[in-house]
N, C-alpha and C. Protein backbone atom coordinates (compact mmCIF):
# COMPACT_ATOMS: atom_id res chain seq x y z
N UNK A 1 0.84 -1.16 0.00
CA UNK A 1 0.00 0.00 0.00
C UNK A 1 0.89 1.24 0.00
N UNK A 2 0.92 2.20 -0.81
CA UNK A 2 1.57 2.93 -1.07
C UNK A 2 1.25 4.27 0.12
N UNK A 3 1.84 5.18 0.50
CA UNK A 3 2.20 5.85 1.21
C UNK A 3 1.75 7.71 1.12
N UNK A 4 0.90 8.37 1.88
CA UNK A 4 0.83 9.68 1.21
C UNK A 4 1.67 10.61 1.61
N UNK A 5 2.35 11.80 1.08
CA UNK A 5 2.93 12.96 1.58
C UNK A 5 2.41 13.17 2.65
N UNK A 6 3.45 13.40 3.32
CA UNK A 6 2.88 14.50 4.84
C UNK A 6 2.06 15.55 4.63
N UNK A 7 2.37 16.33 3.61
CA UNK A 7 1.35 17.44 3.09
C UNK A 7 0.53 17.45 2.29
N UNK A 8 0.24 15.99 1.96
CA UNK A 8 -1.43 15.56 1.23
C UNK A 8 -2.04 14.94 2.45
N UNK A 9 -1.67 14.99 3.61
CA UNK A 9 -2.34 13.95 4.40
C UNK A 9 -2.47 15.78 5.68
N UNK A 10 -1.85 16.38 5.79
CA UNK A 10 -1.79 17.99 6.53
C UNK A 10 -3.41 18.67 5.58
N UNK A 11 -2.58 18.32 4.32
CA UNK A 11 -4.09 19.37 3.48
C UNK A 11 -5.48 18.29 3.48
N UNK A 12 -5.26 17.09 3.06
CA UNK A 12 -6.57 16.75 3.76
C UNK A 12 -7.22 16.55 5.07
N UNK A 13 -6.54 17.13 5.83
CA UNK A 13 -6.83 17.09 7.64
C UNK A 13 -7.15 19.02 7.81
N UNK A 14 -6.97 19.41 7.17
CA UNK A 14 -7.35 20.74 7.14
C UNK A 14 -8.83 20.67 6.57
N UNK A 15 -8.61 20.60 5.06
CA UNK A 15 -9.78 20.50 4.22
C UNK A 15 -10.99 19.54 5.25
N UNK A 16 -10.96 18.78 5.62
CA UNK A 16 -11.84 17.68 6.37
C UNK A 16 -12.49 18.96 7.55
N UNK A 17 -11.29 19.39 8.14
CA UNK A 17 -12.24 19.85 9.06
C UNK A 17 -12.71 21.45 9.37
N UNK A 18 -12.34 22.04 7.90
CA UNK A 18 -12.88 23.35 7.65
C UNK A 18 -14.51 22.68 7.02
N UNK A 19 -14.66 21.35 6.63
CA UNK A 19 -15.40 20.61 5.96
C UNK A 19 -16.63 20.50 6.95
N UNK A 20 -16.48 20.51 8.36
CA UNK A 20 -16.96 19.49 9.26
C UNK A 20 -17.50 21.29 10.01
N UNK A 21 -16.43 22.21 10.15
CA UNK A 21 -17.21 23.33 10.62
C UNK A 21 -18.04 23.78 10.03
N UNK A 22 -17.68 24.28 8.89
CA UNK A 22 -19.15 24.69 8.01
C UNK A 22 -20.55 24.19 8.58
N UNK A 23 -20.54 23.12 7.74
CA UNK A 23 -21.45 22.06 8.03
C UNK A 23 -22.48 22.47 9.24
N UNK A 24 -21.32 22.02 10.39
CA UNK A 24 -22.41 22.63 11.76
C UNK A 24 -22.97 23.52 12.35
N UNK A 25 -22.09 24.64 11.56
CA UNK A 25 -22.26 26.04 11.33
C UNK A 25 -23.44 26.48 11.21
N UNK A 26 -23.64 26.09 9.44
CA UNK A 26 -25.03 26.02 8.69
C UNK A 26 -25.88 25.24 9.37
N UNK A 27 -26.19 23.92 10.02
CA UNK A 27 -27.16 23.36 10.62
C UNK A 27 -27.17 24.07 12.44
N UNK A 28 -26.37 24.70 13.02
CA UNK A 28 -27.24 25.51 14.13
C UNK A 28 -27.75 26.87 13.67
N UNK A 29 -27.37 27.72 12.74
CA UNK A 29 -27.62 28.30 12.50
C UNK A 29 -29.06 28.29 11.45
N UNK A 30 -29.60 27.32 10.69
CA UNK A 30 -30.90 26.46 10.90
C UNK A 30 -31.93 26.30 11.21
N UNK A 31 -31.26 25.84 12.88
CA UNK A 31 -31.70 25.72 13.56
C UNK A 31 -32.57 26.61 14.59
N UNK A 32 -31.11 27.84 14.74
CA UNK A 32 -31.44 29.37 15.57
C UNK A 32 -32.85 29.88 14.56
N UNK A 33 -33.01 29.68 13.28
CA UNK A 33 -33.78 30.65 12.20
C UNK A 33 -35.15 29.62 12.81
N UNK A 34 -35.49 28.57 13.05
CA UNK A 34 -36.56 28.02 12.58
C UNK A 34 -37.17 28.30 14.16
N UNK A 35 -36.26 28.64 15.67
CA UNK A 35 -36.77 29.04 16.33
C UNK A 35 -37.31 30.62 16.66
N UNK A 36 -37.32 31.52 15.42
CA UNK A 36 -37.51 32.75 15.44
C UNK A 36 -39.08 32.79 15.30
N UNK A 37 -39.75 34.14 15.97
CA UNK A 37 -40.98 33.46 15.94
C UNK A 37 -41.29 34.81 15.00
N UNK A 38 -42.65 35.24 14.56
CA UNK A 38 -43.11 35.95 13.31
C UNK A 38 -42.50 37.28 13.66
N UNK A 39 -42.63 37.63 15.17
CA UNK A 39 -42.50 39.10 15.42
C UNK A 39 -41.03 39.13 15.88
N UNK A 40 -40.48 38.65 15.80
CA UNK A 40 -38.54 38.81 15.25
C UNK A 40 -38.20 38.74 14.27
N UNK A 41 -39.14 38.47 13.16
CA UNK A 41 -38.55 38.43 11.73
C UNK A 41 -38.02 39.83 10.86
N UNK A 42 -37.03 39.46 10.11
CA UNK A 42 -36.59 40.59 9.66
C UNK A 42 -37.47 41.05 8.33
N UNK A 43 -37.68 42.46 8.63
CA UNK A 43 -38.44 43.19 7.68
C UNK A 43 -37.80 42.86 6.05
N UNK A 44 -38.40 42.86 5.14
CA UNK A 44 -38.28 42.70 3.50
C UNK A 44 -37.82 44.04 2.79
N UNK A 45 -36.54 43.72 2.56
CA UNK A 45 -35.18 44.42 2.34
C UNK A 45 -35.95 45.08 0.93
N UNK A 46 -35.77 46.39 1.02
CA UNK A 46 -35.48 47.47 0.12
C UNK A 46 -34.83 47.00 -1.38
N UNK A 47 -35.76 47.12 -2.84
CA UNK A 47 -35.04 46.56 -3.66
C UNK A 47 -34.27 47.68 -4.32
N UNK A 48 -33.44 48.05 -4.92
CA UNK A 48 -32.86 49.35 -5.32
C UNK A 48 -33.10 49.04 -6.85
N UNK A 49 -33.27 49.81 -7.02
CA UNK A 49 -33.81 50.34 -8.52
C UNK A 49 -32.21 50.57 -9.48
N UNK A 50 -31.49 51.29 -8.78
CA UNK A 50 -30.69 51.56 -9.40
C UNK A 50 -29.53 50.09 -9.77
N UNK A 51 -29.62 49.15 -8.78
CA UNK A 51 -29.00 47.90 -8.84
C UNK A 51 -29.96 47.17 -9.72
N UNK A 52 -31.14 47.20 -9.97
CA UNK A 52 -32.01 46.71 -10.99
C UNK A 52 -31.34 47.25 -12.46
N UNK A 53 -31.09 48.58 -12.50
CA UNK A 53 -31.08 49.03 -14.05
C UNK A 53 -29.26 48.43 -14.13
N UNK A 54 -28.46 48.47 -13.28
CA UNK A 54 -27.14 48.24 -13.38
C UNK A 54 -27.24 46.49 -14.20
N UNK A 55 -27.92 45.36 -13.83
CA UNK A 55 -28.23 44.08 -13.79
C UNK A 55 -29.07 43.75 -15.11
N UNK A 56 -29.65 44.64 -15.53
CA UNK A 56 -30.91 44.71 -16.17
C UNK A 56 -29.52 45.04 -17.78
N UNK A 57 -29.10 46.19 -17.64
CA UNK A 57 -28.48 46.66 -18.31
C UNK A 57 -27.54 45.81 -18.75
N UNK A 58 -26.64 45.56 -17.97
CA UNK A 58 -25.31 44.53 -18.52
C UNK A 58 -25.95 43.04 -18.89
N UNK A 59 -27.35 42.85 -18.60
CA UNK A 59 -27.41 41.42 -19.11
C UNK A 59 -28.11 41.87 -20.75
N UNK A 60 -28.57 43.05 -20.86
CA UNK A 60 -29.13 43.72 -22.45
C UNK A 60 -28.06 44.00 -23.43
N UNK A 61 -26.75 44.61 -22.63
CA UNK A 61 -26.13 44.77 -23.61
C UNK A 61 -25.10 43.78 -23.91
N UNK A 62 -25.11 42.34 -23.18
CA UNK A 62 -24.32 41.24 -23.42
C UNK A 62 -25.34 40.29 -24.73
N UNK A 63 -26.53 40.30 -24.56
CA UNK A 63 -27.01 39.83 -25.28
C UNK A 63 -27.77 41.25 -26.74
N UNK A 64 -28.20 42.07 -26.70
CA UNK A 64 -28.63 43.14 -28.00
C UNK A 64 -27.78 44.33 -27.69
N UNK A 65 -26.07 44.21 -27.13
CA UNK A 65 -25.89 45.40 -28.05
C UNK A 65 -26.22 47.24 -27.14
N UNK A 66 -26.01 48.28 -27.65
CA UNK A 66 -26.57 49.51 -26.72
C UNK A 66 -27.68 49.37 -26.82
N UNK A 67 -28.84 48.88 -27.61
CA UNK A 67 -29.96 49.25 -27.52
C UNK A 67 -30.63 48.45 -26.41
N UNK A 68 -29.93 46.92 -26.86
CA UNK A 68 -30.53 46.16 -25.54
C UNK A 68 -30.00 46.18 -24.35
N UNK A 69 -28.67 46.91 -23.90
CA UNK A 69 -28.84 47.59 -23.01
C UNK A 69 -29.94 48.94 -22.34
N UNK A 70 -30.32 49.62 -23.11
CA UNK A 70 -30.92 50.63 -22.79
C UNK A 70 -32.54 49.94 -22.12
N UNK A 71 -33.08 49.09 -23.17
CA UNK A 71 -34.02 47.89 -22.51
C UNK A 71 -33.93 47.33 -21.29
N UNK A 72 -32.87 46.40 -21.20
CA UNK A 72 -32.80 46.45 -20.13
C UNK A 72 -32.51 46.74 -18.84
N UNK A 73 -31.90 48.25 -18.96
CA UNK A 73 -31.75 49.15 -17.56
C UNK A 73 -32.84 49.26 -17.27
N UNK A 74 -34.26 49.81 -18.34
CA UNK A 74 -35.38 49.94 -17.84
C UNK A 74 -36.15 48.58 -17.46
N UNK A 75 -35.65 47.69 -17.74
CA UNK A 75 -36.79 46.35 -17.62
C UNK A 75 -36.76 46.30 -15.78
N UNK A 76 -35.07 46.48 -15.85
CA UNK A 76 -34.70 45.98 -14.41
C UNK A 76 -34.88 47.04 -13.40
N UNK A 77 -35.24 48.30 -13.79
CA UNK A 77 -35.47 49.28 -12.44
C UNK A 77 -36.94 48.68 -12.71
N UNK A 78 -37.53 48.51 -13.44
CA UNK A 78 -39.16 48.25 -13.19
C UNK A 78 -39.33 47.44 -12.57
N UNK A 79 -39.07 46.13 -13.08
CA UNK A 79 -38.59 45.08 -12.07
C UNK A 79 -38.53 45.13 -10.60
N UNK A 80 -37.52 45.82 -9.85
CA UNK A 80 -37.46 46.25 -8.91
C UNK A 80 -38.48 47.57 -8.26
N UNK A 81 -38.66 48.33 -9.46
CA UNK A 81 -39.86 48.94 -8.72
C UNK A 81 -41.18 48.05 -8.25
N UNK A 82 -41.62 46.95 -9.08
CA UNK A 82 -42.63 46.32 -8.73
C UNK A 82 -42.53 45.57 -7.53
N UNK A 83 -41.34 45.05 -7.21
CA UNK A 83 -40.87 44.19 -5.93
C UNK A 83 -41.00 45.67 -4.89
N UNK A 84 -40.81 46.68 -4.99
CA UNK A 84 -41.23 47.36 -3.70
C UNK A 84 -42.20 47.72 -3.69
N UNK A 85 -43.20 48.11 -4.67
CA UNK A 85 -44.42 48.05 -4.61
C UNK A 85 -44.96 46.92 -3.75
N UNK A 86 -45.05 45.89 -4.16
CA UNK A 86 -45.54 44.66 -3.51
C UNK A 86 -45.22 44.62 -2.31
N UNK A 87 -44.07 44.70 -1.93
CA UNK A 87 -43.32 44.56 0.05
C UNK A 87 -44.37 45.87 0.47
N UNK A 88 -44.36 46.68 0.07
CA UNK A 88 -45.01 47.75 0.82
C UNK A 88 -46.87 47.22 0.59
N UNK A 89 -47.27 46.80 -0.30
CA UNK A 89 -48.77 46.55 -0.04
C UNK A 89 -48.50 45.28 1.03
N UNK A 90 -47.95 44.73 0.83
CA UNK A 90 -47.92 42.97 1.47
C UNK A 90 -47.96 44.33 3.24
N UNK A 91 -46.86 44.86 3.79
CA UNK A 91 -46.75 45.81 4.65
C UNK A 91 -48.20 46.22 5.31
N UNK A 92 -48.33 46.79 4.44
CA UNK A 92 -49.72 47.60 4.52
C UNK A 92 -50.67 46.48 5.33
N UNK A 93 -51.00 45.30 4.47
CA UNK A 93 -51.81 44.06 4.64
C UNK A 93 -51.54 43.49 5.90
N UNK A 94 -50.30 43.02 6.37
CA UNK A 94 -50.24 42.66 7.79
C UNK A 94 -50.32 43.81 8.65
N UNK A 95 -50.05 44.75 8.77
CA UNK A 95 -50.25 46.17 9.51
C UNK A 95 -51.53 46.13 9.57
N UNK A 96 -53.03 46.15 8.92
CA UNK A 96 -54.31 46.27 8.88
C UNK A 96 -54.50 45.12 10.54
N UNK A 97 -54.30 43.99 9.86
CA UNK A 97 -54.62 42.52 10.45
C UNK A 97 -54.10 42.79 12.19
């Protein structure tokens, strides 16, 4: 049976157990979320318009060019305007209740 480097057997004893923290990391942390109850939840993040037309834009002009850039700066601030529209009625709706 052949034999491994000291430093393939160091890097997989590292790798393993940066492997093994994660892991438990992500499952208490999971865990902490699923014990949060409605009225600790975090409010529905602000969509920016301007990160819409930035996203919107570079995926228009990768595929049509300046024009389909210009399309899609506007597709994607709309986009995002409609997502805050909505958080704010959805808002509105549990606020009534």
């Amino acid at each position: 049976m052949a034999r491994m480097s000291k430093k393939l057997r160091i890097g997989s004893a590292v790798l393993a157990a940066i492997f093994a923290l994660t892991t438990t990391a992500t499952a208490a942390l999971a865990a902490e979320e699923n014990t949060q109850t409605e009225s600790t939840a975090k409010p529905e993040k602000h969509h920016s318009k301007a990160k819409g037309a930035i996203v919107g834009g570079t995926g228009g002009a990768i595929v049509g060019g300046k024009k389909g850039a210009a399309v899609g700066a506007a597709g994607g601030a709309l986009v995002q305007h409609h997502k805050n529209k909505k958080a704010a009625k959805k808002a509105e709706k549990e606020q009534k209740q």
